[in-house]
N, C-alpha and C. Protein backbone atom coordinates (compact mmCIF):
# COMPACT_ATOMS: atom_id res chain seq x y z
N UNK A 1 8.87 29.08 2.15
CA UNK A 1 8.95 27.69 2.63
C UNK A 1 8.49 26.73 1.53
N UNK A 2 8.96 25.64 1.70
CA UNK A 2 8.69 24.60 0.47
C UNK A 2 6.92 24.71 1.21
N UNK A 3 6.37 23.55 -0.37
CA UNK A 3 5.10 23.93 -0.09
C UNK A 3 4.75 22.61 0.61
N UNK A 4 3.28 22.42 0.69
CA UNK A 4 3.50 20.79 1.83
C UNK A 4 3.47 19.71 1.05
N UNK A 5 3.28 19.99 0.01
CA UNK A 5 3.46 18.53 -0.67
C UNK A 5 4.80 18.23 -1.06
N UNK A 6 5.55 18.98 -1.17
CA UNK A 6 6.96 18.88 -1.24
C UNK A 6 7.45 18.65 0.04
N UNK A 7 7.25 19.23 0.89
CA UNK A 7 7.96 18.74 2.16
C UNK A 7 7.53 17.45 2.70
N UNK A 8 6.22 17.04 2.43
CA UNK A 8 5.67 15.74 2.97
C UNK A 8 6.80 14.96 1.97
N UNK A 9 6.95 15.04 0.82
CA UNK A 9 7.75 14.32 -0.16
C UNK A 9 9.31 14.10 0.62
N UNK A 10 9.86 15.18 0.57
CA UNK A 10 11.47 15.33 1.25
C UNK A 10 11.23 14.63 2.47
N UNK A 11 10.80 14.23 3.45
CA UNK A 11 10.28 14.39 4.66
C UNK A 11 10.21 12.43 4.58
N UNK A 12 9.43 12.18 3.74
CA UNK A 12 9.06 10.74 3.13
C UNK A 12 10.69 9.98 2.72
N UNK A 13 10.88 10.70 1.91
CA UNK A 13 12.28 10.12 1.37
C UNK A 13 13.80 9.78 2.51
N UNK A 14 13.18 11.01 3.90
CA UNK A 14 14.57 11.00 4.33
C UNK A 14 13.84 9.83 5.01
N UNK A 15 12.79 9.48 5.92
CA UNK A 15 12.69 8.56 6.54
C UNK A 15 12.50 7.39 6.16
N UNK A 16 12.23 6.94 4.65
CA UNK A 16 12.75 5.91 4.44
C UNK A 16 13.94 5.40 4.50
N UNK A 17 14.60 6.35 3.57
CA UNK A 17 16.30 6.34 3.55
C UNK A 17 16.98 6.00 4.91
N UNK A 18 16.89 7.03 6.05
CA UNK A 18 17.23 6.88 7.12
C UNK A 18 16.69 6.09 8.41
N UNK A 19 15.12 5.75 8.58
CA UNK A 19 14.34 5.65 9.31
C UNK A 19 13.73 6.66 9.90
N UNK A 20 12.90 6.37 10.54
CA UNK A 20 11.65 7.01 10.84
C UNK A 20 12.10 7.54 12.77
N UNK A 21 12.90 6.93 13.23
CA UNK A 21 13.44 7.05 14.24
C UNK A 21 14.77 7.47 14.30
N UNK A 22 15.30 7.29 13.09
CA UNK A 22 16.82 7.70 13.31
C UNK A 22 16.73 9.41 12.94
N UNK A 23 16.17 9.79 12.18
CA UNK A 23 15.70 11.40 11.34
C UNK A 23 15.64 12.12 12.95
N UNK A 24 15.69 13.13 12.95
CA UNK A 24 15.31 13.81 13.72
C UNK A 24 14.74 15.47 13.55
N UNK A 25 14.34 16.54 14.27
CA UNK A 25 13.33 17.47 13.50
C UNK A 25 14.17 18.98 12.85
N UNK A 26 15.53 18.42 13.41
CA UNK A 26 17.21 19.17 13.37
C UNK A 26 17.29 19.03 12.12
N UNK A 27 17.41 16.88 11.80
CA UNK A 27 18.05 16.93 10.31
C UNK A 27 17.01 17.13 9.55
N UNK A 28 15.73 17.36 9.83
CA UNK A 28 14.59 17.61 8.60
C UNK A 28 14.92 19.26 8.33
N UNK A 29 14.89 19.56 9.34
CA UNK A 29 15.18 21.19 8.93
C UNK A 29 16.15 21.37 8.47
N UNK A 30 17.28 21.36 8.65
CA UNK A 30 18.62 21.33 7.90
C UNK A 30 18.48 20.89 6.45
N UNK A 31 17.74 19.82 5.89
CA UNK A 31 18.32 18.90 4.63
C UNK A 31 17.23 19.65 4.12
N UNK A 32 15.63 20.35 4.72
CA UNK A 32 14.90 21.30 3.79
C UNK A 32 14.98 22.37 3.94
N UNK A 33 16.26 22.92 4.36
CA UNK A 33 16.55 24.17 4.60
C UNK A 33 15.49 25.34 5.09
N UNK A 34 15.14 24.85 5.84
CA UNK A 34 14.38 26.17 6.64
C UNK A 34 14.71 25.98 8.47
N UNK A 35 14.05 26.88 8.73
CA UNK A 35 13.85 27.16 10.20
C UNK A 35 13.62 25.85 11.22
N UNK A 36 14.02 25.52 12.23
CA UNK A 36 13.32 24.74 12.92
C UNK A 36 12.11 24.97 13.70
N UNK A 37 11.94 26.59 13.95
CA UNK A 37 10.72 27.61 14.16
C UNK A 37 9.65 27.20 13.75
N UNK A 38 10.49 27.76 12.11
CA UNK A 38 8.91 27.27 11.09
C UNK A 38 8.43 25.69 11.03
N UNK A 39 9.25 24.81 11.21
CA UNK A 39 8.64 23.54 10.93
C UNK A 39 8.27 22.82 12.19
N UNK A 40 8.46 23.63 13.16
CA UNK A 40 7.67 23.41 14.56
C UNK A 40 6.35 23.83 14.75
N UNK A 41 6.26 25.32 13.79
CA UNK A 41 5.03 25.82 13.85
C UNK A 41 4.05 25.01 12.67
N UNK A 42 4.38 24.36 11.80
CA UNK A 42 3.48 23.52 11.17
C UNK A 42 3.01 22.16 12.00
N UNK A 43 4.27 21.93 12.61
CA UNK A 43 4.49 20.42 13.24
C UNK A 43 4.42 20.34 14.67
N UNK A 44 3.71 20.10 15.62
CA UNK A 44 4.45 20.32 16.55
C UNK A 44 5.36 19.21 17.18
N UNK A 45 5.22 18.18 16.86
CA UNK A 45 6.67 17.09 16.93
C UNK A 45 6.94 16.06 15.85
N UNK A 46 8.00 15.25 16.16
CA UNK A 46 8.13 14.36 14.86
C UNK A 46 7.31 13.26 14.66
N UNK A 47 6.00 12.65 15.59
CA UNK A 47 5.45 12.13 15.73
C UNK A 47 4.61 12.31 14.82
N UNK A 48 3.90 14.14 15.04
CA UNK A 48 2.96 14.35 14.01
C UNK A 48 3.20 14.45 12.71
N UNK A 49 4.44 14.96 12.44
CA UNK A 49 4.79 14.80 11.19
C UNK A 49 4.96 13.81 10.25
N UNK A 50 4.91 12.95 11.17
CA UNK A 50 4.92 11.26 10.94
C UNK A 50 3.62 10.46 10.58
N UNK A 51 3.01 10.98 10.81
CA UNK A 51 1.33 10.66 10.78
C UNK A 51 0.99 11.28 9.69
N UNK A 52 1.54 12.71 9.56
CA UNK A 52 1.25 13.55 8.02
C UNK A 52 1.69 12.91 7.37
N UNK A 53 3.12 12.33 6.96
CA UNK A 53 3.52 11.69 5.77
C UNK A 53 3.26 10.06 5.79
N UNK A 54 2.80 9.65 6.76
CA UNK A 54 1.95 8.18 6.47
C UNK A 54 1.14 8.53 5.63
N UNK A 55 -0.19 9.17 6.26
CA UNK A 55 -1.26 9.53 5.57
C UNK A 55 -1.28 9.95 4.13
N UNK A 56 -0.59 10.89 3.85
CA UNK A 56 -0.33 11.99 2.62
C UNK A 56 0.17 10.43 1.67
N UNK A 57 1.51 9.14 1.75
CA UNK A 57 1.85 7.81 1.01
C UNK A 57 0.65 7.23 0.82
N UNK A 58 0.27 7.12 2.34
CA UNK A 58 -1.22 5.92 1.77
C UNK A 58 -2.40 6.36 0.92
N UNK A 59 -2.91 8.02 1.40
CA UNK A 59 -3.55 8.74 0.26
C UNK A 59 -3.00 8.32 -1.32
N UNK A 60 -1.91 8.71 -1.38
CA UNK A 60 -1.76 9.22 -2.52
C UNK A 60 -2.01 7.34 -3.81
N UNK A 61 -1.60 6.33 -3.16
CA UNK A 61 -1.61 4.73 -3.33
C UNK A 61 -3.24 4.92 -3.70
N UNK A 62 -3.91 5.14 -2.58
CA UNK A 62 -5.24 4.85 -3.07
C UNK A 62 -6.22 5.59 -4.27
N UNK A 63 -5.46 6.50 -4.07
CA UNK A 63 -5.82 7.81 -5.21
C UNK A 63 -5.71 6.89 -6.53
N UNK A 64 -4.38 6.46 -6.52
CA UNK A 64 -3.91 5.83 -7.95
C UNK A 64 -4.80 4.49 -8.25
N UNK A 65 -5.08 3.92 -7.02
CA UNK A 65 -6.01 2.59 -7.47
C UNK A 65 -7.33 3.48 -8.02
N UNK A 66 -8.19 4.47 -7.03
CA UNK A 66 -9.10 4.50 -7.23
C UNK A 66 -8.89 4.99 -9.04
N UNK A 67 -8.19 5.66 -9.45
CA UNK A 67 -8.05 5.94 -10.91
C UNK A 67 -7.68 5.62 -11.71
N UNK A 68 -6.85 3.94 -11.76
CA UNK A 68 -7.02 2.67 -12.21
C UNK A 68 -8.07 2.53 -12.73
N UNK A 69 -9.08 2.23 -11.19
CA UNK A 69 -10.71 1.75 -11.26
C UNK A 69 -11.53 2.50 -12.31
N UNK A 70 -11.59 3.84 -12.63
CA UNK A 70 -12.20 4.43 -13.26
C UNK A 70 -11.71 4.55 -14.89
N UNK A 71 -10.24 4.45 -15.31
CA UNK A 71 -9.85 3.63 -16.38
C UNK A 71 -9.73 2.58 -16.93
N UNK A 72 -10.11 1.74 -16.26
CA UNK A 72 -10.12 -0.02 -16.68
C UNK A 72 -10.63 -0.19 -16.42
N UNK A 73 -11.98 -0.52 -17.77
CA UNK A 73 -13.48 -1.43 -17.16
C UNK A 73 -13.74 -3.11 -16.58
N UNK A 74 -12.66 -3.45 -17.58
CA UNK A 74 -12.89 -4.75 -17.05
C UNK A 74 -12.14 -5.02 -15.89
N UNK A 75 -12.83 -5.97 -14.96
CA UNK A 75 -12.74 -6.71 -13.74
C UNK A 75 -11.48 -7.25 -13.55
N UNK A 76 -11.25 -8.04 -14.52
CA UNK A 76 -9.95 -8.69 -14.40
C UNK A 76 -9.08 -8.45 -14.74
N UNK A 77 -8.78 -7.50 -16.00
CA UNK A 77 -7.90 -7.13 -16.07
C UNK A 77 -7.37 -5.60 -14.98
N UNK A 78 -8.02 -5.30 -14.50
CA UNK A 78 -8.17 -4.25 -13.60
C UNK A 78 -6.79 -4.82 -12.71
N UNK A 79 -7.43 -5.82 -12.14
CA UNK A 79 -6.58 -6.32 -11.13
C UNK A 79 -5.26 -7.05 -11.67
N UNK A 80 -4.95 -6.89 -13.05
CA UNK A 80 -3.65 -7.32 -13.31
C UNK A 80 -2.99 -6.35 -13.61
N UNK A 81 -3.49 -5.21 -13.78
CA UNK A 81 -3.03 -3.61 -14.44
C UNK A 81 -1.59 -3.35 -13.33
N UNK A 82 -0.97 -3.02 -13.72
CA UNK A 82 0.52 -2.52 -13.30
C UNK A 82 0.90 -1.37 -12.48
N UNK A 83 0.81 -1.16 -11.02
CA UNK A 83 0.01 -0.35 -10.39
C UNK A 83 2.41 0.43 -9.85
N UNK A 84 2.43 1.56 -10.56
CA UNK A 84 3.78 1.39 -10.07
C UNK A 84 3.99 2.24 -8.92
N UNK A 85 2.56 3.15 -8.07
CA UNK A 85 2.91 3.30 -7.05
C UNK A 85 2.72 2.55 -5.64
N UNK A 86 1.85 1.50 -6.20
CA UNK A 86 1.82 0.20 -5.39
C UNK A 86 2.89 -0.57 -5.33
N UNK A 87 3.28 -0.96 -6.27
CA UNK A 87 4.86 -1.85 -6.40
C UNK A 87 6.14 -0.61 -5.36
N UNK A 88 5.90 0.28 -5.69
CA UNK A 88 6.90 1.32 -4.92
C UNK A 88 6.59 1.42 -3.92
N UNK A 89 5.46 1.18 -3.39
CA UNK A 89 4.83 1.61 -1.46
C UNK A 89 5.43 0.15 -1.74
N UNK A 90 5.30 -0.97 -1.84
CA UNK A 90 5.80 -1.99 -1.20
C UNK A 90 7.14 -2.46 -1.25
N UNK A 91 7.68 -2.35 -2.24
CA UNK A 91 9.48 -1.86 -1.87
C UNK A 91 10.09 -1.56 -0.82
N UNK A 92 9.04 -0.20 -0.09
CA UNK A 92 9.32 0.51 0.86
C UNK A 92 9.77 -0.61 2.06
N UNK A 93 8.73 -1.72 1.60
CA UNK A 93 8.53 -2.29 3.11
C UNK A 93 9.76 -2.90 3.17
N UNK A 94 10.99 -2.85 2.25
CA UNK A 94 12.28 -3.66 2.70
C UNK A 94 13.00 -2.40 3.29
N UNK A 95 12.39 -1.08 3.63
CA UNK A 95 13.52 -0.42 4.22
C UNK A 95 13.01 0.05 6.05
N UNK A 96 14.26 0.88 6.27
CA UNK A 96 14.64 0.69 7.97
C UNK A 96 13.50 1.35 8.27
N UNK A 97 12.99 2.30 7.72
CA UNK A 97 11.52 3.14 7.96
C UNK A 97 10.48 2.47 8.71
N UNK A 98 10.18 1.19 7.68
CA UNK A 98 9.01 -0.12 7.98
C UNK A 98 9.42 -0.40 9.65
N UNK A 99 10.79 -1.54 9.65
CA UNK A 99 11.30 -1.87 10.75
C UNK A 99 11.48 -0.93 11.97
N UNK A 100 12.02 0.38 11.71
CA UNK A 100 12.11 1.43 12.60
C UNK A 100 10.18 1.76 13.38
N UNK A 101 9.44 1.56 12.60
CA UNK A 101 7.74 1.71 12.63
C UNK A 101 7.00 1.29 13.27
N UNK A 102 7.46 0.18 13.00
CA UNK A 102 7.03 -1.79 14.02
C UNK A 102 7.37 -1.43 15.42
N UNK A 103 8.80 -0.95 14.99
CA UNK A 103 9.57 -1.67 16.39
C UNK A 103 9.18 0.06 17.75
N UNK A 104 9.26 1.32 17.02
CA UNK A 104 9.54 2.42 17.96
C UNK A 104 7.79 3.12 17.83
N UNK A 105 7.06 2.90 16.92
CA UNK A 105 5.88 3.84 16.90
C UNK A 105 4.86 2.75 16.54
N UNK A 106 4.82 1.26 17.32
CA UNK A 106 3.71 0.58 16.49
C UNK A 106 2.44 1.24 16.91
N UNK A 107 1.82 1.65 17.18
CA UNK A 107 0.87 2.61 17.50
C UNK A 107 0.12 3.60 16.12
N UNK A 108 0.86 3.84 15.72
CA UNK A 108 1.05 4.99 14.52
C UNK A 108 0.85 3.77 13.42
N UNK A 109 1.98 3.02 13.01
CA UNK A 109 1.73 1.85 12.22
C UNK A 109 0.75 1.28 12.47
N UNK A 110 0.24 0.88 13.47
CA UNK A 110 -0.95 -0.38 13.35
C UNK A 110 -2.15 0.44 12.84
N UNK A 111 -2.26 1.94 13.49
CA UNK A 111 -3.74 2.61 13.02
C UNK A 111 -3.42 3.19 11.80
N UNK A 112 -2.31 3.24 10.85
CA UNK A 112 -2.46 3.37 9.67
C UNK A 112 -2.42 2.26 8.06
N UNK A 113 -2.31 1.01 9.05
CA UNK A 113 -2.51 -0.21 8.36
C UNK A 113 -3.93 -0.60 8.54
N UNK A 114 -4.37 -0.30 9.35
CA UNK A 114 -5.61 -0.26 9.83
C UNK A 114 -6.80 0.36 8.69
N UNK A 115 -6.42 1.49 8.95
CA UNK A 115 -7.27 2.30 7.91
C UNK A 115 -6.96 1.89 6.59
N UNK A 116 -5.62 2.12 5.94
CA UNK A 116 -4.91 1.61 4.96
C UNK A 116 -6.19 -0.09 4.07
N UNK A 117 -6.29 -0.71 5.11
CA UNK A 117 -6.84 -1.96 4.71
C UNK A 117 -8.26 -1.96 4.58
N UNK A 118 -8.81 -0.99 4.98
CA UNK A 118 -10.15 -1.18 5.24
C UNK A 118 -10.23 0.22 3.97
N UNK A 119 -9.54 0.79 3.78
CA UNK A 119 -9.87 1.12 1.86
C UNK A 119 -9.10 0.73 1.23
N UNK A 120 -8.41 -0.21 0.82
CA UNK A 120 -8.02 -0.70 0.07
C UNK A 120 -9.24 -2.39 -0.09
N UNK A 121 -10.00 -2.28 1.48
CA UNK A 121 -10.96 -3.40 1.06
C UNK A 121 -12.43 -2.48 0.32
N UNK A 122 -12.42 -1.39 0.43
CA UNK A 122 -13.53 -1.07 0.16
C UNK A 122 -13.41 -1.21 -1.50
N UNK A 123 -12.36 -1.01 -2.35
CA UNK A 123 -11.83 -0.86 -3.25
C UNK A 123 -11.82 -1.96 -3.71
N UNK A 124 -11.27 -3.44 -3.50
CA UNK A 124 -11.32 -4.28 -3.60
C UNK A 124 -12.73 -4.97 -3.91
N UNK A 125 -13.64 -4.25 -3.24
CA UNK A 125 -14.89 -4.76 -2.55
C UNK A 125 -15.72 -4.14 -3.98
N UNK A 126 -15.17 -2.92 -4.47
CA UNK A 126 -16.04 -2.49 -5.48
C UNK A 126 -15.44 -2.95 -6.69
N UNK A 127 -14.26 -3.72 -6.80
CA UNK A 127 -13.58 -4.53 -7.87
C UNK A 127 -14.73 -6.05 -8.50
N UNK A 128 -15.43 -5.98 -7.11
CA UNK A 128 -15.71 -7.95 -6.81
C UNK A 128 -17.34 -7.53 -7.21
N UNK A 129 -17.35 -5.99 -6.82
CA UNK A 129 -19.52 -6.07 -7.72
C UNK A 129 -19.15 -5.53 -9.00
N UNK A 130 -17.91 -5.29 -9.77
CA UNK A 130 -17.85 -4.83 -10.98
C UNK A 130 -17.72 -6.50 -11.64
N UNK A 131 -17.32 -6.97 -11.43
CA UNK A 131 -16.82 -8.41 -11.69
C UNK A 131 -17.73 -9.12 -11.94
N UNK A 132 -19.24 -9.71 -10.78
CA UNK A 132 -20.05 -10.03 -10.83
C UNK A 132 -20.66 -9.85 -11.67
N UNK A 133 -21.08 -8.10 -11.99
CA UNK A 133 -21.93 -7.48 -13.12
C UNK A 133 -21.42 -7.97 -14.13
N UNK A 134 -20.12 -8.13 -14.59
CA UNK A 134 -19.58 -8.30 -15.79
C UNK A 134 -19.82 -10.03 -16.29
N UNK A 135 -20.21 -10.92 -15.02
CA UNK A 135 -20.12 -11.86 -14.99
C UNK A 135 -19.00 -12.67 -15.01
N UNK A 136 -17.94 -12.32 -14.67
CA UNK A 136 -16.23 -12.65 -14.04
C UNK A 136 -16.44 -13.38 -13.10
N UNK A 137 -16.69 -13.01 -12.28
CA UNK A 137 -16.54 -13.42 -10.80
C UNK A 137 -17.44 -13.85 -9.72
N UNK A 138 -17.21 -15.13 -9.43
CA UNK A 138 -18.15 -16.24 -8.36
C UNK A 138 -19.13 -15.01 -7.63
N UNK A 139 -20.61 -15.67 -7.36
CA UNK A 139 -21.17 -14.77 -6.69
C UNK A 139 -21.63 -15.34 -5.14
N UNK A 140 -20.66 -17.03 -4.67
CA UNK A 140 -20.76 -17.45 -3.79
C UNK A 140 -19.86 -17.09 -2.97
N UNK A 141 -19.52 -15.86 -2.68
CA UNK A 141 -18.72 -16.09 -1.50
C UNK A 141 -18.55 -14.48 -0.72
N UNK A 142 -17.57 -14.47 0.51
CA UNK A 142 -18.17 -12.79 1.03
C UNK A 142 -16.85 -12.18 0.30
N UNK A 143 -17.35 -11.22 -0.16
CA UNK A 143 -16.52 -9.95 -1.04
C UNK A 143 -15.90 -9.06 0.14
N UNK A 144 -16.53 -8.79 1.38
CA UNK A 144 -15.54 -7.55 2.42
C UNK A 144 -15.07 -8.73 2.98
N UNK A 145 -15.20 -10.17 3.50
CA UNK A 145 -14.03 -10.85 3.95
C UNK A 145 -12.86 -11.81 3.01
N UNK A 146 -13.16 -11.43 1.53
CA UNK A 146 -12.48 -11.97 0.84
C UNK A 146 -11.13 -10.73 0.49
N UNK A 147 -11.92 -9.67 0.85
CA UNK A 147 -10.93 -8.33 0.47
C UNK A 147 -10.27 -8.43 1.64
N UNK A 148 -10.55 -8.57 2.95
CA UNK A 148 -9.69 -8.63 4.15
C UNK A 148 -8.13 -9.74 3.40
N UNK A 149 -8.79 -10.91 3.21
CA UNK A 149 -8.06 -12.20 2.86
C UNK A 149 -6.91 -11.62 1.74
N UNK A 150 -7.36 -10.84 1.12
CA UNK A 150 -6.22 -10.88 0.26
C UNK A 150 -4.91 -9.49 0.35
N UNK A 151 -5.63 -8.57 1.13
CA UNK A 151 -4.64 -8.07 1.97
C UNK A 151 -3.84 -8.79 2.88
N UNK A 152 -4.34 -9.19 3.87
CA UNK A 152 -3.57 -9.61 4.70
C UNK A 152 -2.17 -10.54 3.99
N UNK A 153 -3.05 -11.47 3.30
CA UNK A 153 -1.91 -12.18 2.50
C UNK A 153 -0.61 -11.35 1.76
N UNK A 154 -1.07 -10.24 0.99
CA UNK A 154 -0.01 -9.39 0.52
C UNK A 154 0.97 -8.73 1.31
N UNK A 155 0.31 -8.43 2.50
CA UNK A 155 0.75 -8.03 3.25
C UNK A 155 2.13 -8.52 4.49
N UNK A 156 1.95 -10.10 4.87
CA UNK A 156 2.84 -11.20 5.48
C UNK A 156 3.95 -11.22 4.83
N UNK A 157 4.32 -11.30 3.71
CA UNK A 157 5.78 -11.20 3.48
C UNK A 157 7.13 -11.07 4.16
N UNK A 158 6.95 -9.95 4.70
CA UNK A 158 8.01 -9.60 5.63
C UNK A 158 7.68 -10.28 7.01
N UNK A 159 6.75 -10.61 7.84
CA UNK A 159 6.47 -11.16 9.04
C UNK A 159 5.73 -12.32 9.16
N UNK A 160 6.08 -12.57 7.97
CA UNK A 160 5.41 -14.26 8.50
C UNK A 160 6.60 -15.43 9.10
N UNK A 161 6.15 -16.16 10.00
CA UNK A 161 7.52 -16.74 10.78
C UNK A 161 7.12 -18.12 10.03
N UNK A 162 6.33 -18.63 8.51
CA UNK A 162 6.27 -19.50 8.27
C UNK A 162 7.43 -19.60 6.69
N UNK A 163 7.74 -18.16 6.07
CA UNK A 163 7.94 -17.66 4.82
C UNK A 163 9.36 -17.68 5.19
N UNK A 164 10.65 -18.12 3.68
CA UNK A 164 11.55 -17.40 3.75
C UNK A 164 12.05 -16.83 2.93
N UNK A 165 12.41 -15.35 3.18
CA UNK A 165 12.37 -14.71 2.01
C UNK A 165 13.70 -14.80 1.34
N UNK A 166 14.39 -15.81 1.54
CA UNK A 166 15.84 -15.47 1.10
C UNK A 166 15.40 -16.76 -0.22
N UNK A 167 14.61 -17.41 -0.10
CA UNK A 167 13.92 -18.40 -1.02
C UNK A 167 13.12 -17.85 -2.02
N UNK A 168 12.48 -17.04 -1.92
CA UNK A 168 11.02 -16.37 -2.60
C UNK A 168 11.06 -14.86 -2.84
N UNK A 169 11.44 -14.29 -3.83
CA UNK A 169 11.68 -12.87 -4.11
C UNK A 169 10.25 -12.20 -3.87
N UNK A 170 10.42 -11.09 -3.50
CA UNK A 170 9.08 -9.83 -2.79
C UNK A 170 7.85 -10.17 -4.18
N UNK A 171 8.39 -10.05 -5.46
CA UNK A 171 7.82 -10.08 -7.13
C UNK A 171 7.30 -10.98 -7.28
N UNK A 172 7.80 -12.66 -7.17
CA UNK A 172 6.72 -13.34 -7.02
C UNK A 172 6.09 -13.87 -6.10
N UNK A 173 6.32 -13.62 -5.15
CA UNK A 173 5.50 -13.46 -3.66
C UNK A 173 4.09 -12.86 -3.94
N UNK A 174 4.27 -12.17 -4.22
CA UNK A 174 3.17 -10.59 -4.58
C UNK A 174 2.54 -11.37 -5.75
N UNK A 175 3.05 -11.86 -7.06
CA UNK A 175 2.68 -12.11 -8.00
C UNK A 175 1.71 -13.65 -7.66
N UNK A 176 2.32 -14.44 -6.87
CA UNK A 176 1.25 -15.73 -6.74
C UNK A 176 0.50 -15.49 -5.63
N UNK A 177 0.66 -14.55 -4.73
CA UNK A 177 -0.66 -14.11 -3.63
C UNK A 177 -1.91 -13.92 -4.86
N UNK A 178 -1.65 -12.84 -6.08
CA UNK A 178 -2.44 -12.46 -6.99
C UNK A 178 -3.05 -13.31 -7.46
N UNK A 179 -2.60 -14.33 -8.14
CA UNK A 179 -2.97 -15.23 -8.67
C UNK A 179 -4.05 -16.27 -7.71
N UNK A 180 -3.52 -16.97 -6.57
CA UNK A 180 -4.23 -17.11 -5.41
C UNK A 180 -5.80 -16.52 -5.07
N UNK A 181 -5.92 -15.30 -5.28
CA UNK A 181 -6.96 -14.28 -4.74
C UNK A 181 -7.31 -14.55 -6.11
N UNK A 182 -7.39 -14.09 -7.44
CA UNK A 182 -7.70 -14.48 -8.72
C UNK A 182 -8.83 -15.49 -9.07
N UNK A 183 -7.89 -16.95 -8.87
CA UNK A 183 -8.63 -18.11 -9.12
C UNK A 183 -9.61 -18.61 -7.81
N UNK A 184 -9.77 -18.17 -6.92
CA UNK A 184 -10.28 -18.27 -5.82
C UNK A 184 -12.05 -17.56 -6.26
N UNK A 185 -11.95 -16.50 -6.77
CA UNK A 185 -13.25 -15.68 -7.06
C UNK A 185 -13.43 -15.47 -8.47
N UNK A 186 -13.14 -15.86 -9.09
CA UNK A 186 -12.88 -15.70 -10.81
C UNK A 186 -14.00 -17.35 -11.32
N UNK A 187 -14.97 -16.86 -11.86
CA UNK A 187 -15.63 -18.26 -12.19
C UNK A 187 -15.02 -18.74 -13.54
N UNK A 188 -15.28 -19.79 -14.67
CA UNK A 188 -14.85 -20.02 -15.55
C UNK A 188 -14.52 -18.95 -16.60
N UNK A 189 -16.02 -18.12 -16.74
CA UNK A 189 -15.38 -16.65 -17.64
C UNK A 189 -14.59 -15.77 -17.49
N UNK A 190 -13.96 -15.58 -16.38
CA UNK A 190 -13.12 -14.71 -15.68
C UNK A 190 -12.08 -15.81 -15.65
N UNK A 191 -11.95 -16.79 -15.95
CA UNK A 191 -10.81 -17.63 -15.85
C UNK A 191 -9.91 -17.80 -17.04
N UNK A 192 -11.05 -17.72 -18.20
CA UNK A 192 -10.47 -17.47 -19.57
C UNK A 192 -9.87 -16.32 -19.62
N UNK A 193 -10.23 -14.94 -19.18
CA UNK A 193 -10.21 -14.11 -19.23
C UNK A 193 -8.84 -13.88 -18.85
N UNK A 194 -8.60 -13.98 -17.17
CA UNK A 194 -7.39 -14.40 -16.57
C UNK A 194 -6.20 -14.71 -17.51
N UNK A 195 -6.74 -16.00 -18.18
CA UNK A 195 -5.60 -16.85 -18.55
C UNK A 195 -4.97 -16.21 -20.01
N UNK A 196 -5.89 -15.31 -20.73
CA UNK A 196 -5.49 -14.40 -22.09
C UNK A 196 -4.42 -13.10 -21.35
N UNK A 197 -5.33 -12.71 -20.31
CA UNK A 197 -4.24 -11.78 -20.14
C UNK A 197 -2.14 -12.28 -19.26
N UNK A 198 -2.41 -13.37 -18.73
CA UNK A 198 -0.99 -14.09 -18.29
C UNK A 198 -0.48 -14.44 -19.15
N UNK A 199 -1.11 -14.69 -20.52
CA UNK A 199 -0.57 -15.63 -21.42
C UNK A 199 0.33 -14.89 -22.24
């Protein structure tokens, strides 16, 4: 049998491609050629399997920030560093997978955006005392509700009923949320700093 990181992979790809509701546990077995036996006996429905390959995407995103974090000392440039399995999880969000997610399993979606945000704030959160130390970044303001703030913001794109996206491409959407969150907590030295690396 493929091994599970490969199948979480195949598994990932068809339900983006196809959705997350349209797939079924027939065409997973078929397109990874094994048993429907065997992938019942790992799985016991498509629900759970669904939860495995949430988990296993959002793992693997945070993995890559957290090892960002540990290669790039500085603060600010940290957060301009070129993250391409971040840019690729959010791609995602223009396909039927996302929409299929919302609309048939919000349940599953909401508690993995959920978690999803609350390490990606913890992360964030240890971005904003590296910053400080470095002397980058304002020490007036709250760091776990400023990390909420700038998720959420990244996050609205697709569902905000104030945004239109046929106006504003996903790239710089994403790119002036950044900037936004940036100059917001970035004191003058972190502003120079900022402004060498955009420049």
């Amino acid at each position: 049998m493929v091994k599970d990181i490969e199948l979480l992979e195949k598994v990932a790809d068809l339900f983006i491609y196809y959705g997350a509701k349209t797939v079924t546990m027939d065409d997973i077995a078929q397109k990874l050629k094994i048993s429907k036996k065997t992938l019942y006996q790992k799985y016991k429905n498509k629900e759970v399997l669904l939860e495995e390959v949430l988990t296993y995407k959002l793992e693997k995103v945070l993995l890559k920030m957290r090892n960002l974090d540990e290669t790039i000392d500085n603060a600010v440039e940290r957060m301009f560093a070129r993250d391409e399995d971040i840019e690729r999880a959010s791609r995602t969000n223009d396909s039927i997978m996302l929409r299929q997610l919302i609309k048939y399993y919000p349940e599953i979606f909401n508690r993995h955006m959920l978690y999803f945000s609350e390490k990606l704030s913890e992360i964030l959160v240890h971005n904003i005392e590296r910053g400080r130390k470095q002397g980058l970044y304002r020490e007036d303001f709250d760091a776990n509700l400023y990390s909420k703030l700038y998720f959420q913001l990244t996050m609205t794109y697709d569902n905000s009923p104030f945004l239109d996206t046929t106006e504003i491409s996903r790239a710089h959407y994403q790119h002036e949320s950044l900037m936004f969150y940036m100059n917001a907590i970035t004191n003058e030295k972190g502003k120079v700093k900022m402004k060498n690396i955009i420049s």
